[in-house]
PDB file of N, CA and C in Angstrom:
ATOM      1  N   UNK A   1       0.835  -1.166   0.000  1.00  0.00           N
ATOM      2  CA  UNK A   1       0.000   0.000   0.000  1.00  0.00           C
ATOM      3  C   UNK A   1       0.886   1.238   0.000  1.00  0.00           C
ATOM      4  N   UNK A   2       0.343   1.980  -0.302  1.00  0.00           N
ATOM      5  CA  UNK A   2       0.951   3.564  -0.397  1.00  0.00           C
ATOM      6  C   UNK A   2       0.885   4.515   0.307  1.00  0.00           C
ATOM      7  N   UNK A   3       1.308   4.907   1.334  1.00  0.00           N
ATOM      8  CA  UNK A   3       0.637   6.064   2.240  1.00  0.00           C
ATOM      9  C   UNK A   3       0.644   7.531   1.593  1.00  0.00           C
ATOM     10  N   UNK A   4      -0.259   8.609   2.230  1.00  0.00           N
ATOM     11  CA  UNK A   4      -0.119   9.622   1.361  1.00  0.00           C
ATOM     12  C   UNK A   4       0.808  10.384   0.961  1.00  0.00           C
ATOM     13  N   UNK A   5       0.608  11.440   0.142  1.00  0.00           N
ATOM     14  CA  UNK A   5       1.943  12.018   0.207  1.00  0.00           C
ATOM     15  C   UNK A   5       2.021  13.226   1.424  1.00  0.00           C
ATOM     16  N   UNK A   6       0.645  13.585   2.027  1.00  0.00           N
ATOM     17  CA  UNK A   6       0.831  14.672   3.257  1.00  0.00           C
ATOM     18  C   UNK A   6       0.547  13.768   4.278  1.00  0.00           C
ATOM     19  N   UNK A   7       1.647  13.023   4.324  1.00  0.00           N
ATOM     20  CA  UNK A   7       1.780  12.095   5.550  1.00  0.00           C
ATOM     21  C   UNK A   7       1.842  13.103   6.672  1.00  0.00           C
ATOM     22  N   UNK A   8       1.774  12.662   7.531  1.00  0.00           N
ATOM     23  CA  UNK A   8       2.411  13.553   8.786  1.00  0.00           C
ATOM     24  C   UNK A   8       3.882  12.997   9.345  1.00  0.00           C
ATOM     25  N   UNK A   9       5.043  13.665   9.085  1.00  0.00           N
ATOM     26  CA  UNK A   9       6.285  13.838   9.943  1.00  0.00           C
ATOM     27  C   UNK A   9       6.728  15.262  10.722  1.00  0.00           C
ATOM     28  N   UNK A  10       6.594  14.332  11.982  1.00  0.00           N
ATOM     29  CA  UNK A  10       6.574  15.613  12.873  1.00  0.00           C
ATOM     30  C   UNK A  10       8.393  15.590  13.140  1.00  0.00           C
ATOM     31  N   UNK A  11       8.104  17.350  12.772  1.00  0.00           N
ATOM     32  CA  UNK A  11       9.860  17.790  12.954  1.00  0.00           C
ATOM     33  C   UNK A  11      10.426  17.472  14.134  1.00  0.00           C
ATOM     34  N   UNK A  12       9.698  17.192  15.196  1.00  0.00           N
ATOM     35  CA  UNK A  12       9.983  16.233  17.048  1.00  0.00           C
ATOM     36  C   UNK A  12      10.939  14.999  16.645  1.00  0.00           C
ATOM     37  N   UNK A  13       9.930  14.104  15.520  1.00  0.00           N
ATOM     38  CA  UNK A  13      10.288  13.244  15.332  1.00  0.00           C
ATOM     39  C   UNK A  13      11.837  12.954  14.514  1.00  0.00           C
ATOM     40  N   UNK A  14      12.091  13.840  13.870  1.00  0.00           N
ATOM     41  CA  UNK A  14      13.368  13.876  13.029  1.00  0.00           C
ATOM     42  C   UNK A  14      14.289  14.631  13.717  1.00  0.00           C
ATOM     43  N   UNK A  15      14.403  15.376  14.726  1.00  0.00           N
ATOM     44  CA  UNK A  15      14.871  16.750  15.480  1.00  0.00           C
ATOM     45  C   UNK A  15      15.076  15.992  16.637  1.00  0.00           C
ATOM     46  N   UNK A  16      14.657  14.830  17.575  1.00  0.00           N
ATOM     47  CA  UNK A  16      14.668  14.497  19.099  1.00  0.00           C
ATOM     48  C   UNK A  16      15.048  13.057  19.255  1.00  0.00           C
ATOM     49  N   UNK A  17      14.514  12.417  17.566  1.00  0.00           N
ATOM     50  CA  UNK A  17      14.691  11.171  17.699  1.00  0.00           C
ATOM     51  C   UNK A  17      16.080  10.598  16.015  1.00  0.00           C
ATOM     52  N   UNK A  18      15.041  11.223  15.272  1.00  0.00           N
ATOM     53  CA  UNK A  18      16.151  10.501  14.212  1.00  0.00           C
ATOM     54  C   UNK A  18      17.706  10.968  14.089  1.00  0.00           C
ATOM     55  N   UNK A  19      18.081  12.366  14.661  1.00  0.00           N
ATOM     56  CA  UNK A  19      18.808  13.148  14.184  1.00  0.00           C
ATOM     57  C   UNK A  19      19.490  13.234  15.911  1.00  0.00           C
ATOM     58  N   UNK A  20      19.212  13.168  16.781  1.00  0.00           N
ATOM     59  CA  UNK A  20      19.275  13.251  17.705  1.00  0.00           C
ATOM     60  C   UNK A  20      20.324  11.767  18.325  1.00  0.00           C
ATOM     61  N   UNK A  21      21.497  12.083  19.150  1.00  0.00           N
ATOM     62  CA  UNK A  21      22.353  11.019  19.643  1.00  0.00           C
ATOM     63  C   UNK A  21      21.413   9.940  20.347  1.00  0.00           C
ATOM     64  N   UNK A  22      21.531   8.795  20.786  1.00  0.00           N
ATOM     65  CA  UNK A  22      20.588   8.228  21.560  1.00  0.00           C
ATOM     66  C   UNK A  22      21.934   6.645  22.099  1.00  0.00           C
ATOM     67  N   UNK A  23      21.857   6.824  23.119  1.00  0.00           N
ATOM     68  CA  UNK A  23      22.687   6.073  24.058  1.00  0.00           C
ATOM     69  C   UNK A  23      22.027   4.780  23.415  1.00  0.00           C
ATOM     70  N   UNK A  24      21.090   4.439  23.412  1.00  0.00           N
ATOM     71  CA  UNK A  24      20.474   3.052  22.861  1.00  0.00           C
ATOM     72  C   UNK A  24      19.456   3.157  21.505  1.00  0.00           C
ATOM     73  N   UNK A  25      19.190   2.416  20.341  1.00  0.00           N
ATOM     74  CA  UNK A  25      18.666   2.404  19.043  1.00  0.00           C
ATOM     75  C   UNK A  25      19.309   4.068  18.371  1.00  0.00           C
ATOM     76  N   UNK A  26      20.436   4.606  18.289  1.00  0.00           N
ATOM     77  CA  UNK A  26      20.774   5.618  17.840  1.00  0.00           C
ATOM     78  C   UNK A  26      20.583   5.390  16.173  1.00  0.00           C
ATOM     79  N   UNK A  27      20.508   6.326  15.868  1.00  0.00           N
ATOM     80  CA  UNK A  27      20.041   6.301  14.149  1.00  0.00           C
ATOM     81  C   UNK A  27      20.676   7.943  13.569  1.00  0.00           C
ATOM     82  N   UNK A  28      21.432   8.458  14.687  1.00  0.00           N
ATOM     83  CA  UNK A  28      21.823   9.629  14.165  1.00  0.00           C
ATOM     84  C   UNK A  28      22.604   9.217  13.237  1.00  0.00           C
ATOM     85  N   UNK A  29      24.030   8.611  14.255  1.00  0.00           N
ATOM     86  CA  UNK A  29      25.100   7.849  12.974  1.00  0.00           C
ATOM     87  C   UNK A  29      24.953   7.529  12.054  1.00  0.00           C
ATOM     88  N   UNK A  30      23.983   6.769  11.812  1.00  0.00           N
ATOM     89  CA  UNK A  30      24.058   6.058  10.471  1.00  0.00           C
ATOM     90  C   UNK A  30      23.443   7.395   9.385  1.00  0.00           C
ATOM     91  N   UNK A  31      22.570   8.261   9.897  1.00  0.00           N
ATOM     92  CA  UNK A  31      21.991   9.162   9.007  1.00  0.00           C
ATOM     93  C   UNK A  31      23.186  10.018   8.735  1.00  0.00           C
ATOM     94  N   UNK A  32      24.110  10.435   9.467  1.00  0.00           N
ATOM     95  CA  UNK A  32      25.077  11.340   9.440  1.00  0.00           C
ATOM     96  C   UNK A  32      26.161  11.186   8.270  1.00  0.00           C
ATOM     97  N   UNK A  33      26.121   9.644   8.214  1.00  0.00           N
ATOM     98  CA  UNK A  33      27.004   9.591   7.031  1.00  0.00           C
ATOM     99  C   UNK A  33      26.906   9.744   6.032  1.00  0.00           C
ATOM    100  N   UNK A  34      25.836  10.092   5.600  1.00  0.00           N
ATOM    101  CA  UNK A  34      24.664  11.128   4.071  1.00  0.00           C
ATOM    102  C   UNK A  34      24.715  12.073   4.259  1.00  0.00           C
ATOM    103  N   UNK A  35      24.909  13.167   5.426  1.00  0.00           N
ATOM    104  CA  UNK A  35      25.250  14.031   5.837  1.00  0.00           C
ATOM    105  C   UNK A  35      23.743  15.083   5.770  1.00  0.00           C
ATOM    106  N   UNK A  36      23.278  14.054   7.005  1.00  0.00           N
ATOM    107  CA  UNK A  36      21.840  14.692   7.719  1.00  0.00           C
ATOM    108  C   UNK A  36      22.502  14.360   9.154  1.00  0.00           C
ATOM    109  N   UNK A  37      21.855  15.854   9.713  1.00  0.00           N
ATOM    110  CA  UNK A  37      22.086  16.891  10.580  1.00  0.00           C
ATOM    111  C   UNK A  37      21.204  17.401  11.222  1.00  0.00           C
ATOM    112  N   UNK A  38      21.413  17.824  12.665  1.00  0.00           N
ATOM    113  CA  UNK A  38      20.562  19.282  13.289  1.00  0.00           C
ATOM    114  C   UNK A  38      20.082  20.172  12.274  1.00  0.00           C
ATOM    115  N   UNK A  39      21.085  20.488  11.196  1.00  0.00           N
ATOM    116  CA  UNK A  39      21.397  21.669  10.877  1.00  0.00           C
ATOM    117  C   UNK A  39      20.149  21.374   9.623  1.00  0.00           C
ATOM    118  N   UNK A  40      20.386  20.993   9.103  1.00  0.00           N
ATOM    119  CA  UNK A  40      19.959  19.787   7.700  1.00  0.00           C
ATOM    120  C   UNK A  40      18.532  19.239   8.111  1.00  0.00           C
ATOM    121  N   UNK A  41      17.837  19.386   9.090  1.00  0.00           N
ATOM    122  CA  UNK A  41      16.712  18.437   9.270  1.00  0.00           C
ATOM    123  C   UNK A  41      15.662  18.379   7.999  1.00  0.00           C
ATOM    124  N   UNK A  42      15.232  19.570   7.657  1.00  0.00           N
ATOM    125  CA  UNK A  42      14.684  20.001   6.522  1.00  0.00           C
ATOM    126  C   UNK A  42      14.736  18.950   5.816  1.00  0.00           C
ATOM    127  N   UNK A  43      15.976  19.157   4.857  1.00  0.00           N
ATOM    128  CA  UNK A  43      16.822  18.087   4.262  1.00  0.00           C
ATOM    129  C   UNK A  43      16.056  16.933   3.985  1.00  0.00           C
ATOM    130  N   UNK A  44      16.347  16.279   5.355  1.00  0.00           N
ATOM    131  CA  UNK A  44      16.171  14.857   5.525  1.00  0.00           C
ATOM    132  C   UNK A  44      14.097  14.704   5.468  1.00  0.00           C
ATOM    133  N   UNK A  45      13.415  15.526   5.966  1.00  0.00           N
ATOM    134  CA  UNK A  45      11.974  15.204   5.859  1.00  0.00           C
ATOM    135  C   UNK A  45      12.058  15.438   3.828  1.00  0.00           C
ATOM    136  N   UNK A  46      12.500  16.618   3.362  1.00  0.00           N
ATOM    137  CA  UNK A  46      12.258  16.397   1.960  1.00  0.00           C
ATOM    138  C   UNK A  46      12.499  14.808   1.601  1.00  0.00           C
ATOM    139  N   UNK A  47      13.865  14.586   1.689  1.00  0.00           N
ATOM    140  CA  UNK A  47      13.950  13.326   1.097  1.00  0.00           C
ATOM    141  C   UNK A  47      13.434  12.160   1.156  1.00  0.00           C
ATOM    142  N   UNK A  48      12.844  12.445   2.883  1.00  0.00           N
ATOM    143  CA  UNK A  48      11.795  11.087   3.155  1.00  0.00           C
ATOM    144  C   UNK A  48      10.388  10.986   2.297  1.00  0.00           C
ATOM    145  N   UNK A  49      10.080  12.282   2.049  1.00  0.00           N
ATOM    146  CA  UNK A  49       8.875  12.228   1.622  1.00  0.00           C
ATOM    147  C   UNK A  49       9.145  11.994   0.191  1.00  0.00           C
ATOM    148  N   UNK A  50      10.393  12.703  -0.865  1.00  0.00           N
ATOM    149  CA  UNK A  50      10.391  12.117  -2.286  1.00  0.00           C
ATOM    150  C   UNK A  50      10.868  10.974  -2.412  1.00  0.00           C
ATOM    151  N   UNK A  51      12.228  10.556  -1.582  1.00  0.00           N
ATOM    152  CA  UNK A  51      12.845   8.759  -2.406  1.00  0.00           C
ATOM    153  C   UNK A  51      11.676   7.908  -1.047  1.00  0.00           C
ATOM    154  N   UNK A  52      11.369   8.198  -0.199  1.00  0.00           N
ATOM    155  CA  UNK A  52      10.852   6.873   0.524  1.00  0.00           C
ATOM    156  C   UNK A  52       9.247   6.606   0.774  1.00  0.00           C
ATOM    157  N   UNK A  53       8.567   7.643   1.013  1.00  0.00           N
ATOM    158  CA  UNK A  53       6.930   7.818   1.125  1.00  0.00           C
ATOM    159  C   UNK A  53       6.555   7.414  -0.177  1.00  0.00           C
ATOM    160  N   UNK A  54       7.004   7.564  -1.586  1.00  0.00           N
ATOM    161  CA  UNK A  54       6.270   6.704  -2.371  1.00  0.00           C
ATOM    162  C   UNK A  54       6.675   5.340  -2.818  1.00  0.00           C
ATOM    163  N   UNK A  55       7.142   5.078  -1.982  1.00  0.00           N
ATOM    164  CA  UNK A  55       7.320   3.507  -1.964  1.00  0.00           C
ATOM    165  C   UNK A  55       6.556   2.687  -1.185  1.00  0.00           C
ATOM    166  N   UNK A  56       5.855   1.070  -1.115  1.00  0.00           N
ATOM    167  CA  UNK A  56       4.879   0.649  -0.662  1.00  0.00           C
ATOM    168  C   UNK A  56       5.252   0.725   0.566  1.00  0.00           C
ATOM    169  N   UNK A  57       4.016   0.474   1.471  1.00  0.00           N
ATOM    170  CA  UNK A  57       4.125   0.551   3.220  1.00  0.00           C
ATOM    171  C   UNK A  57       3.597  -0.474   3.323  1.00  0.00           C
ATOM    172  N   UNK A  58       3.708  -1.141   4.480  1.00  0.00           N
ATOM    173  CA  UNK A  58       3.899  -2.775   5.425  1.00  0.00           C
ATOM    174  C   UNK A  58       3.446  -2.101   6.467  1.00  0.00           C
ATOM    175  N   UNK A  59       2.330  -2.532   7.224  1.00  0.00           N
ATOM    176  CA  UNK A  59       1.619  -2.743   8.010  1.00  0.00           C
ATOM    177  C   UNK A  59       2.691  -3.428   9.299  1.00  0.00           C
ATOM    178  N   UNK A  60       2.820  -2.641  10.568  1.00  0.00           N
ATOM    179  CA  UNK A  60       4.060  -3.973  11.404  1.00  0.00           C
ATOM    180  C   UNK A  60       2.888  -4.146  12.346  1.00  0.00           C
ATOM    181  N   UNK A  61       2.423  -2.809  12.916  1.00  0.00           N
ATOM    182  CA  UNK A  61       2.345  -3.084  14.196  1.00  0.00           C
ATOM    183  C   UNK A  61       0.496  -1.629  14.475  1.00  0.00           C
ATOM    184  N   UNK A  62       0.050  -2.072  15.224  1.00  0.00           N
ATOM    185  CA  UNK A  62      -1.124  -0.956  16.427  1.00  0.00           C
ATOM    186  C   UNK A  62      -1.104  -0.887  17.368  1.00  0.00           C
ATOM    187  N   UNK A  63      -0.414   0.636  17.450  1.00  0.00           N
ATOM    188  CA  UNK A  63      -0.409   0.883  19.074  1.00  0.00           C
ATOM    189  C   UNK A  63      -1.191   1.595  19.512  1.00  0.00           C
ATOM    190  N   UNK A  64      -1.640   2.253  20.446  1.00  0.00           N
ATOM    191  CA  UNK A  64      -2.711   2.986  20.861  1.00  0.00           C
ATOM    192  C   UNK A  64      -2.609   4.629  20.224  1.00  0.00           C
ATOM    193  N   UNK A  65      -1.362   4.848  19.632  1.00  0.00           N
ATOM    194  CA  UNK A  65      -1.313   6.131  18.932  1.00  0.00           C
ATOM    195  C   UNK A  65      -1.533   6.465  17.433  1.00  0.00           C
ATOM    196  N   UNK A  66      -2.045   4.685  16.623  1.00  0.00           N
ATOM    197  CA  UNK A  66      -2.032   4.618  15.609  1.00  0.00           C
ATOM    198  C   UNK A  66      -1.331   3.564  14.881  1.00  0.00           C
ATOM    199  N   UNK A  67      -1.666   3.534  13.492  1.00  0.00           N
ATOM    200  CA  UNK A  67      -0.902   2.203  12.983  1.00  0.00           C
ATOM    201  C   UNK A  67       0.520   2.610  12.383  1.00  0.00           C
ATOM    202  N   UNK A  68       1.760   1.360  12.878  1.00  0.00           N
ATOM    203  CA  UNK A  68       3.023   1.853  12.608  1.00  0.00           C
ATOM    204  C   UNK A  68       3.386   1.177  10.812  1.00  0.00           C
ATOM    205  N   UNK A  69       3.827   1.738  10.019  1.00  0.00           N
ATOM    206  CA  UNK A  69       4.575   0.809   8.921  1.00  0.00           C
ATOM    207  C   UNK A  69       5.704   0.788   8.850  1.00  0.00           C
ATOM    208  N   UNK A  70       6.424   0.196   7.831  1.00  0.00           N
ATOM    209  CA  UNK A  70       7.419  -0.404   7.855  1.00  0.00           C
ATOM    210  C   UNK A  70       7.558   0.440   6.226  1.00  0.00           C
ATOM    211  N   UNK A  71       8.950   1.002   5.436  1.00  0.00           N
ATOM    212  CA  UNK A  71       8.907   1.151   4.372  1.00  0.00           C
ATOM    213  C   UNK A  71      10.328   1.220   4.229  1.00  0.00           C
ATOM    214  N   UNK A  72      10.459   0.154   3.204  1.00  0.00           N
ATOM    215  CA  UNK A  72      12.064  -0.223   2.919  1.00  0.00           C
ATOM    216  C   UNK A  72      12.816   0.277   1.314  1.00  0.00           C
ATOM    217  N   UNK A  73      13.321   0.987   1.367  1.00  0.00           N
ATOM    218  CA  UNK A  73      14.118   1.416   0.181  1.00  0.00           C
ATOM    219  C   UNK A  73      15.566   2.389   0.688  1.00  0.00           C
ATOM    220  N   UNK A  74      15.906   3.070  -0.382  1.00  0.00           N
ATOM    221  CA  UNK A  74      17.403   3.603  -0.572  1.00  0.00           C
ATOM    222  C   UNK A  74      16.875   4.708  -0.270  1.00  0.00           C
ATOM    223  N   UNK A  75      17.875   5.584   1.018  1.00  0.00           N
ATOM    224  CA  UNK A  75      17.859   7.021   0.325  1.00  0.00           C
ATOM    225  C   UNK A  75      18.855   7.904   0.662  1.00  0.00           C
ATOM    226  N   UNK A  76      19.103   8.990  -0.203  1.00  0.00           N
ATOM    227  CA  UNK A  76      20.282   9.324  -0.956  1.00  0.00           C
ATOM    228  C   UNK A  76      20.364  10.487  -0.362  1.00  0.00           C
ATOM    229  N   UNK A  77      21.458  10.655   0.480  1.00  0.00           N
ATOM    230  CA  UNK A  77      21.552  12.107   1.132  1.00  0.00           C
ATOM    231  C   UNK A  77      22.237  13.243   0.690  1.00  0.00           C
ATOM    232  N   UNK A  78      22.009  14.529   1.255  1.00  0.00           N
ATOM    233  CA  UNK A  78      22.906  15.411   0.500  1.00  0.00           C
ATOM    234  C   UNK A  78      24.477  15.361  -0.320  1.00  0.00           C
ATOM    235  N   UNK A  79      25.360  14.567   0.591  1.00  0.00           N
ATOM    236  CA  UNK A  79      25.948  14.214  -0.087  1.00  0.00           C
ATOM    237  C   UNK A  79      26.617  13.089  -1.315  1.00  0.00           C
ATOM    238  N   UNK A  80      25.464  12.726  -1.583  1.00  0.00           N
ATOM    239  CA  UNK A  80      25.306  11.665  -2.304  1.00  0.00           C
ATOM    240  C   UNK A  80      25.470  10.180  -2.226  1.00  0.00           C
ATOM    241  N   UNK A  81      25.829   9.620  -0.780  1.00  0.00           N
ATOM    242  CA  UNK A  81      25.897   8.321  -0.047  1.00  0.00           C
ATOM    243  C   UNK A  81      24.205   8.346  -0.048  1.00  0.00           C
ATOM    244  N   UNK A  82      24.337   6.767  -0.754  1.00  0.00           N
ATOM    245  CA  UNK A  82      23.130   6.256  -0.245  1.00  0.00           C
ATOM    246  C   UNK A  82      22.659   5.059   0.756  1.00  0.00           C
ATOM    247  N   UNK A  83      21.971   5.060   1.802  1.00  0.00           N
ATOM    248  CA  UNK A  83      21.508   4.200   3.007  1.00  0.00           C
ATOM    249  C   UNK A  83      20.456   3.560   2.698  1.00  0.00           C
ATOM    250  N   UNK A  84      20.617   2.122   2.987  1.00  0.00           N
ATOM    251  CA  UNK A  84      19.758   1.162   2.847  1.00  0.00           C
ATOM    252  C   UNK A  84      19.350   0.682   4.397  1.00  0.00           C
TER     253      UNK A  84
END
């Protein structure tokens, strides 16, 4: 399935969690090496929404805040490294 394209990504979410150090499940690192940033957050929601939101979504999980998916592809950061 396809989710929309005015998904909702909340800048919390890319700003506190994706981009953000985290002693345990950190995901800054690995984003950093595409060279997404504090600085860059912007950045990184554009790109989620053009290389990865139109790609199909997987159903994982319902939690009481809503249903979570799963969406697996490449994407290509400012500096042109791409993360799988």
């Amino acid at each position: 399935m396809k989710l929309p394209n005015d998904s909702i990504i909340a800048e919390a979410k890319i700003t506190q969690y994706l981009l953000k150090f985290l002693v345990e499940d950190d995901k800054s690192l690995f984003l950093a090496r595409a060279n997404y940033t504090q600085d860059n957050w912007q950045q990184l929601e554009q790109d989620l929404r053009e290389q990865i939101l139109p790609l199909d979504a997987t159903p994982t999980e319902q939690t009481r805040y809503g249903n979570k998916y799963e969406i697996r592809g490449t994407l290509t950061g400012p500096n042109g490294i791409s993360l799988e």
